[in-house]
Protein backbone atom coordinates (compact mmCIF):
# COMPACT_ATOMS: atom_id res chain seq x y z
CA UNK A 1 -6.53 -60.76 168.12
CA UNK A 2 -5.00 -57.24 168.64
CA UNK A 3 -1.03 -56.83 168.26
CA UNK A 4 1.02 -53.49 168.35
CA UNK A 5 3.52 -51.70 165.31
CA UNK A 6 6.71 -51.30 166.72
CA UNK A 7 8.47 -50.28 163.44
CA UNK A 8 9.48 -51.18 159.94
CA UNK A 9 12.53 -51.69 158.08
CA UNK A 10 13.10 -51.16 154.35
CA UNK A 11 14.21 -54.06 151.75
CA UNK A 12 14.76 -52.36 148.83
CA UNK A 13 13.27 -49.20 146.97
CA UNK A 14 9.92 -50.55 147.07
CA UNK A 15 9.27 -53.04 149.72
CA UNK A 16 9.40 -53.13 153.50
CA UNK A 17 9.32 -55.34 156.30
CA UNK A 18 6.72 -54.48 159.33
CA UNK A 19 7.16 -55.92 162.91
CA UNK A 20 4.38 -56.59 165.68
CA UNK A 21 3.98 -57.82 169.14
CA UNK A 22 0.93 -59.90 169.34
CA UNK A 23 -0.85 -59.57 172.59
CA UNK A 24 -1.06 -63.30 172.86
CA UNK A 25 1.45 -65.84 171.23
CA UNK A 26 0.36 -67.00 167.83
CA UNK A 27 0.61 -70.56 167.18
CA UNK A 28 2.44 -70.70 163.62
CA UNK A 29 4.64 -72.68 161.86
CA UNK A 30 6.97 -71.04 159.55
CA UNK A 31 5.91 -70.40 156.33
CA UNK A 32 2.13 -69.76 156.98
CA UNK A 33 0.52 -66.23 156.87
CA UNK A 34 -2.06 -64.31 158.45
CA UNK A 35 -4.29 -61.39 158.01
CA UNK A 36 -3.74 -58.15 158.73
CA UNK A 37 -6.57 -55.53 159.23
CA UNK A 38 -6.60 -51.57 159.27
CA UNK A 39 -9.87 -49.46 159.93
CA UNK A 40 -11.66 -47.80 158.82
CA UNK A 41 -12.21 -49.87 155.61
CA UNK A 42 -11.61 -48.13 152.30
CA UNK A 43 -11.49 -49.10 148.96
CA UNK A 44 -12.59 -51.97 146.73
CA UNK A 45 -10.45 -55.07 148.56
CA UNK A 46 -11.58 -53.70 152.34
CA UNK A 47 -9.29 -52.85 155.09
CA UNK A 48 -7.45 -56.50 155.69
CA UNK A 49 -4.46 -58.13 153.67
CA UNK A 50 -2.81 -61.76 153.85
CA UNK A 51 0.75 -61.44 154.66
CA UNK A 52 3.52 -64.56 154.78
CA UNK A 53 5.37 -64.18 157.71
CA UNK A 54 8.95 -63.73 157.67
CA UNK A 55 9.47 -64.31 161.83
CA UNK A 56 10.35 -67.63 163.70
CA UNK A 57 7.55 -69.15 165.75
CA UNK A 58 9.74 -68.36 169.35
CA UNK A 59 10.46 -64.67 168.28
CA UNK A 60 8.06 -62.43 170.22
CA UNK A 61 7.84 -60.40 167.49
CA UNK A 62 5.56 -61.17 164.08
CA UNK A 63 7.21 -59.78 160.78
CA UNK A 64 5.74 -59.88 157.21
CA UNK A 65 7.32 -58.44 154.13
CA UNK A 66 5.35 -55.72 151.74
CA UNK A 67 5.67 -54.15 148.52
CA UNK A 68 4.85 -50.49 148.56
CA UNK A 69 4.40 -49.17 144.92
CA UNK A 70 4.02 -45.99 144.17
CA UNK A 71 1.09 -45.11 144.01
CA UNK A 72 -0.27 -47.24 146.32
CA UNK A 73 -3.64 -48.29 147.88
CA UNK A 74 -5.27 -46.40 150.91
CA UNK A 75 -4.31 -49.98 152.92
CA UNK A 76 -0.93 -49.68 152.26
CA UNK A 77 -1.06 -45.68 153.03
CA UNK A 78 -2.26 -46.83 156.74
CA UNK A 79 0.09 -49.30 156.54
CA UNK A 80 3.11 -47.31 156.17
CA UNK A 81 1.30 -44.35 158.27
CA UNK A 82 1.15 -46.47 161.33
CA UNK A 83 2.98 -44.91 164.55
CA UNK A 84 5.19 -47.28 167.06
CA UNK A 85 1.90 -48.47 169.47
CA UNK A 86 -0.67 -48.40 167.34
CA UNK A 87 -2.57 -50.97 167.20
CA UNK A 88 -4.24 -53.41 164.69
CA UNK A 89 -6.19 -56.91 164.30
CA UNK A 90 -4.34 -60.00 163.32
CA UNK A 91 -6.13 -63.10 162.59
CA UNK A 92 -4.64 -66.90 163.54
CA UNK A 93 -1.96 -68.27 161.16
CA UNK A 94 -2.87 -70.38 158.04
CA UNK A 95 -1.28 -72.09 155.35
CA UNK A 96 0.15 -75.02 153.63
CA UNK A 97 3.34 -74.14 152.73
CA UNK A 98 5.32 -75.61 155.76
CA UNK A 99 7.92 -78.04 155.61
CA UNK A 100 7.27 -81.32 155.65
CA UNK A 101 7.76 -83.80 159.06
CA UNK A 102 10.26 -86.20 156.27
CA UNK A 103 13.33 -84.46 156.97
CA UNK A 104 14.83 -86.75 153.89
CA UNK A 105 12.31 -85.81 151.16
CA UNK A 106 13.66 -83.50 148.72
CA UNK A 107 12.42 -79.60 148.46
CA UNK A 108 12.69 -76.86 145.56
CA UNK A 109 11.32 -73.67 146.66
CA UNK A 110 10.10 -71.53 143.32
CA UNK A 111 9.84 -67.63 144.41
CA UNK A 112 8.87 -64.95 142.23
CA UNK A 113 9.34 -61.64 143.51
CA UNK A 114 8.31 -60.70 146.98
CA UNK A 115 6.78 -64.58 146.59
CA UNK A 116 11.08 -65.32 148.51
CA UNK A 117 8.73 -64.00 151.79
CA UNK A 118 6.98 -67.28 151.77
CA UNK A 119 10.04 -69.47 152.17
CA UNK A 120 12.29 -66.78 154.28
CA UNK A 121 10.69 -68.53 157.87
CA UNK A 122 11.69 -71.86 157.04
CA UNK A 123 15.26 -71.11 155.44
CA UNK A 124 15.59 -69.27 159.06
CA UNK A 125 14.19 -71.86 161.07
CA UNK A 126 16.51 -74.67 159.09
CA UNK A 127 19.65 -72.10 159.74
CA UNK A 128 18.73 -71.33 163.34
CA UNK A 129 18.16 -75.58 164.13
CA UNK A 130 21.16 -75.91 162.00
CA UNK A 131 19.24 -78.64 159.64
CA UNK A 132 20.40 -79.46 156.23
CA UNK A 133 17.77 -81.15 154.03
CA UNK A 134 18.03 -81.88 150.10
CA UNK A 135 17.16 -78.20 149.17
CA UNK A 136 17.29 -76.07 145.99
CA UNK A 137 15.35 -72.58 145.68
CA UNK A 138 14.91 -70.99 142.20
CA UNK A 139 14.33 -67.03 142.86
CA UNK A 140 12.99 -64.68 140.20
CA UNK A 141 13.64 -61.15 140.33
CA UNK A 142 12.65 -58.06 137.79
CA UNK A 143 16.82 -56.82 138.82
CA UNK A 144 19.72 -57.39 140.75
CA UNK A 145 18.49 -54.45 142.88
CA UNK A 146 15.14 -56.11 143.92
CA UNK A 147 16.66 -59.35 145.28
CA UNK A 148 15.70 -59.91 149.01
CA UNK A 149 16.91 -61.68 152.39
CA UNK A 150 20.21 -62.14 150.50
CA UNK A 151 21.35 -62.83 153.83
CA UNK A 152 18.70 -65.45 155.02
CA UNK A 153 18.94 -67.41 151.79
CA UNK A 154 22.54 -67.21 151.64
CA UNK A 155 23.40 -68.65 155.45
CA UNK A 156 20.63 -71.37 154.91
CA UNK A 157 22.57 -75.31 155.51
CA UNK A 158 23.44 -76.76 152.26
CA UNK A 159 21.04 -74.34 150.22
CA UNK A 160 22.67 -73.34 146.72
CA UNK A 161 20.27 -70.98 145.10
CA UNK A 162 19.65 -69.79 141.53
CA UNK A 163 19.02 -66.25 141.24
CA UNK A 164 17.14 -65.67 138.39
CA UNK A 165 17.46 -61.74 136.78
CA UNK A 166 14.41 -61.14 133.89
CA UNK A 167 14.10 -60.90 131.12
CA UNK A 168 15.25 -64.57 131.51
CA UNK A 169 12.50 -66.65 133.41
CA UNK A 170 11.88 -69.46 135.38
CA UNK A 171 9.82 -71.96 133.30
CA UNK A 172 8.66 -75.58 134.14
CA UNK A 173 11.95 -76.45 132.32
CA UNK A 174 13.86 -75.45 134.96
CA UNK A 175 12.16 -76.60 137.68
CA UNK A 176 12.25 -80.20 136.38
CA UNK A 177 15.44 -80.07 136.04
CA UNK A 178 16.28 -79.56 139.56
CA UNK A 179 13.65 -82.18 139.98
CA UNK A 180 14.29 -85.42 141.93
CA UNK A 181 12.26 -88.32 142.48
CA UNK A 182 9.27 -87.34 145.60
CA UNK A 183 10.33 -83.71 145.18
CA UNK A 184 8.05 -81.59 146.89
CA UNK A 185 7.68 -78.66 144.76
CA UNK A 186 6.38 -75.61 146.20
CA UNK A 187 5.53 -72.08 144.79
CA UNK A 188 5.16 -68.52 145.26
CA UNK A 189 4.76 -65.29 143.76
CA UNK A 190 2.11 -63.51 141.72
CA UNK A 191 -0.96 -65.70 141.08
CA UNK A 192 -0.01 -65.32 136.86
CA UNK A 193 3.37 -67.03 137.74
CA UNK A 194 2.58 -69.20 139.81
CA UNK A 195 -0.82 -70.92 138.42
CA UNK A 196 1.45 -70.87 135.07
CA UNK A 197 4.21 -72.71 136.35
CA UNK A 198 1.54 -75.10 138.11
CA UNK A 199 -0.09 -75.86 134.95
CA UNK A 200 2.99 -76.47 133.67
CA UNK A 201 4.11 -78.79 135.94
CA UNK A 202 0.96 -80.84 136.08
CA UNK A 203 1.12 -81.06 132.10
CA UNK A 204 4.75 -82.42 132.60
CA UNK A 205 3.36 -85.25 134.59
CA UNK A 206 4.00 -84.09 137.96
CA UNK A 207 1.87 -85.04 141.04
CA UNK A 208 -0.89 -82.53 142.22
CA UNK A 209 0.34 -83.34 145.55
CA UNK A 210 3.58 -82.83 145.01
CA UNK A 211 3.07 -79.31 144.32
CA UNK A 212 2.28 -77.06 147.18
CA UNK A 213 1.49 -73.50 146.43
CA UNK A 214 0.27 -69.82 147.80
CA UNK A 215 0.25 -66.65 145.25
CA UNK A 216 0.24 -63.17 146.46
CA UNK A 217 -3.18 -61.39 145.66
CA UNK A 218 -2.97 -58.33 143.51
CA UNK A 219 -0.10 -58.44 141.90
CA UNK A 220 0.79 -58.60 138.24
CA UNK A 221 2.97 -61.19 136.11
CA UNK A 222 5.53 -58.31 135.78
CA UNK A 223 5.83 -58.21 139.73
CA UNK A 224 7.09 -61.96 139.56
């Protein structure tokens, strides 16, 4: 499916949020992600990323959240190259981390890093439906300066998150103590921290189904 850039906003010093109209409507519920490609292809991981998207399923536009290191790969050049009308190839939305049709059932959202993306289109979806369910999120940052969507997390119903600054860390510790019984657990960040902290969990006892999780591709333990 082709969509067009209309123009990106920055987060912090490093990451940036990109918006598109799709030429269709995508079907999505929030939470999922979809694929993003630039040509021509370069480099050794090709010319398409996975992005979470940060947007609301009625919002004509799509929005995704990326971190831009410096230096940074020849996608994310043409990604931060791209002109108001160009245009690029989306793929369908896809995912598990959605929330669940048991509006009662407890949720703790884990997010390491730019991992916050994957839970920012349901904490906006709950605020814009004005539903409050049984919700903690536990957010991991490298600084105080490279906390995100303050604003989206913050004006969530009933949400009282734990901002997490390193060196301390969030451990499986911590998640079970937030724990209640049928907790769904899900995570995101880095695949280090978050098949760590799965491990973890599942060594604790906890149910494999009771953990639902996504890790950003290419990033490092030290990226959350």
């Amino acid at each position: 499916m082709q969509a067009t850039f209309q123009h990106k906003m920055q987060l912090s010093s490093d990451v940036w949020e990109f918006f598109l109209t799709p030429e269709t409507p995508v079907d999505y519920q929030p939470g999922q992600y979809l694929s993003v490609t630039i040509l021509p292809a370069e480099g050794s991981r090709g010319d398409s990323r996975t992005f979470s998207l940060t947007s609301l399923p009625e919002e004509p536009m799509l929005s995704f959240a990326v971190k831009i290191p410096s230096p940074c790969s020849s996608y994310k050049q043409k990604l931060m190259q791209l002109e108001q009308g160009a245009a690029i190839t989306i793929s369908q939305a896809m995912g598990d981390l959605v929330l669940p049709r048991d509006v009662s059932r407890p949720l703790i959202f884990v997010a390491g890093g730019l991992g916050i993306a994957s839970f920012v289109g349901m904490m906006r979806w709950l605020t814009e439906h004005n539903q409050t369910r049984p919700l903690q999120l536990l957010y991991a940052a490298r600084s105080q300066q490279n906390l995100l969507f303050d604003e989206v997390i913050d004006g969530c119903p009933g949400l009282d998150p734990v901002r997490i600054i390193s060196p301390t860390r969030i451990d499986c510790t911590r998640i079970l103590g937030s724990d209640r019984p049928s907790s769904l657990i899900y995570l995101s960040g880095s695949e280090p921290f978050v098949m760590n902290l799965r491990l973890q969990l599942l060594a604790a006892g906890k149910n494999p189904t009771d953990i639902v999780f996504d890790f950003f591709d290419g990033y490092k333990q030290t990226d959350f």
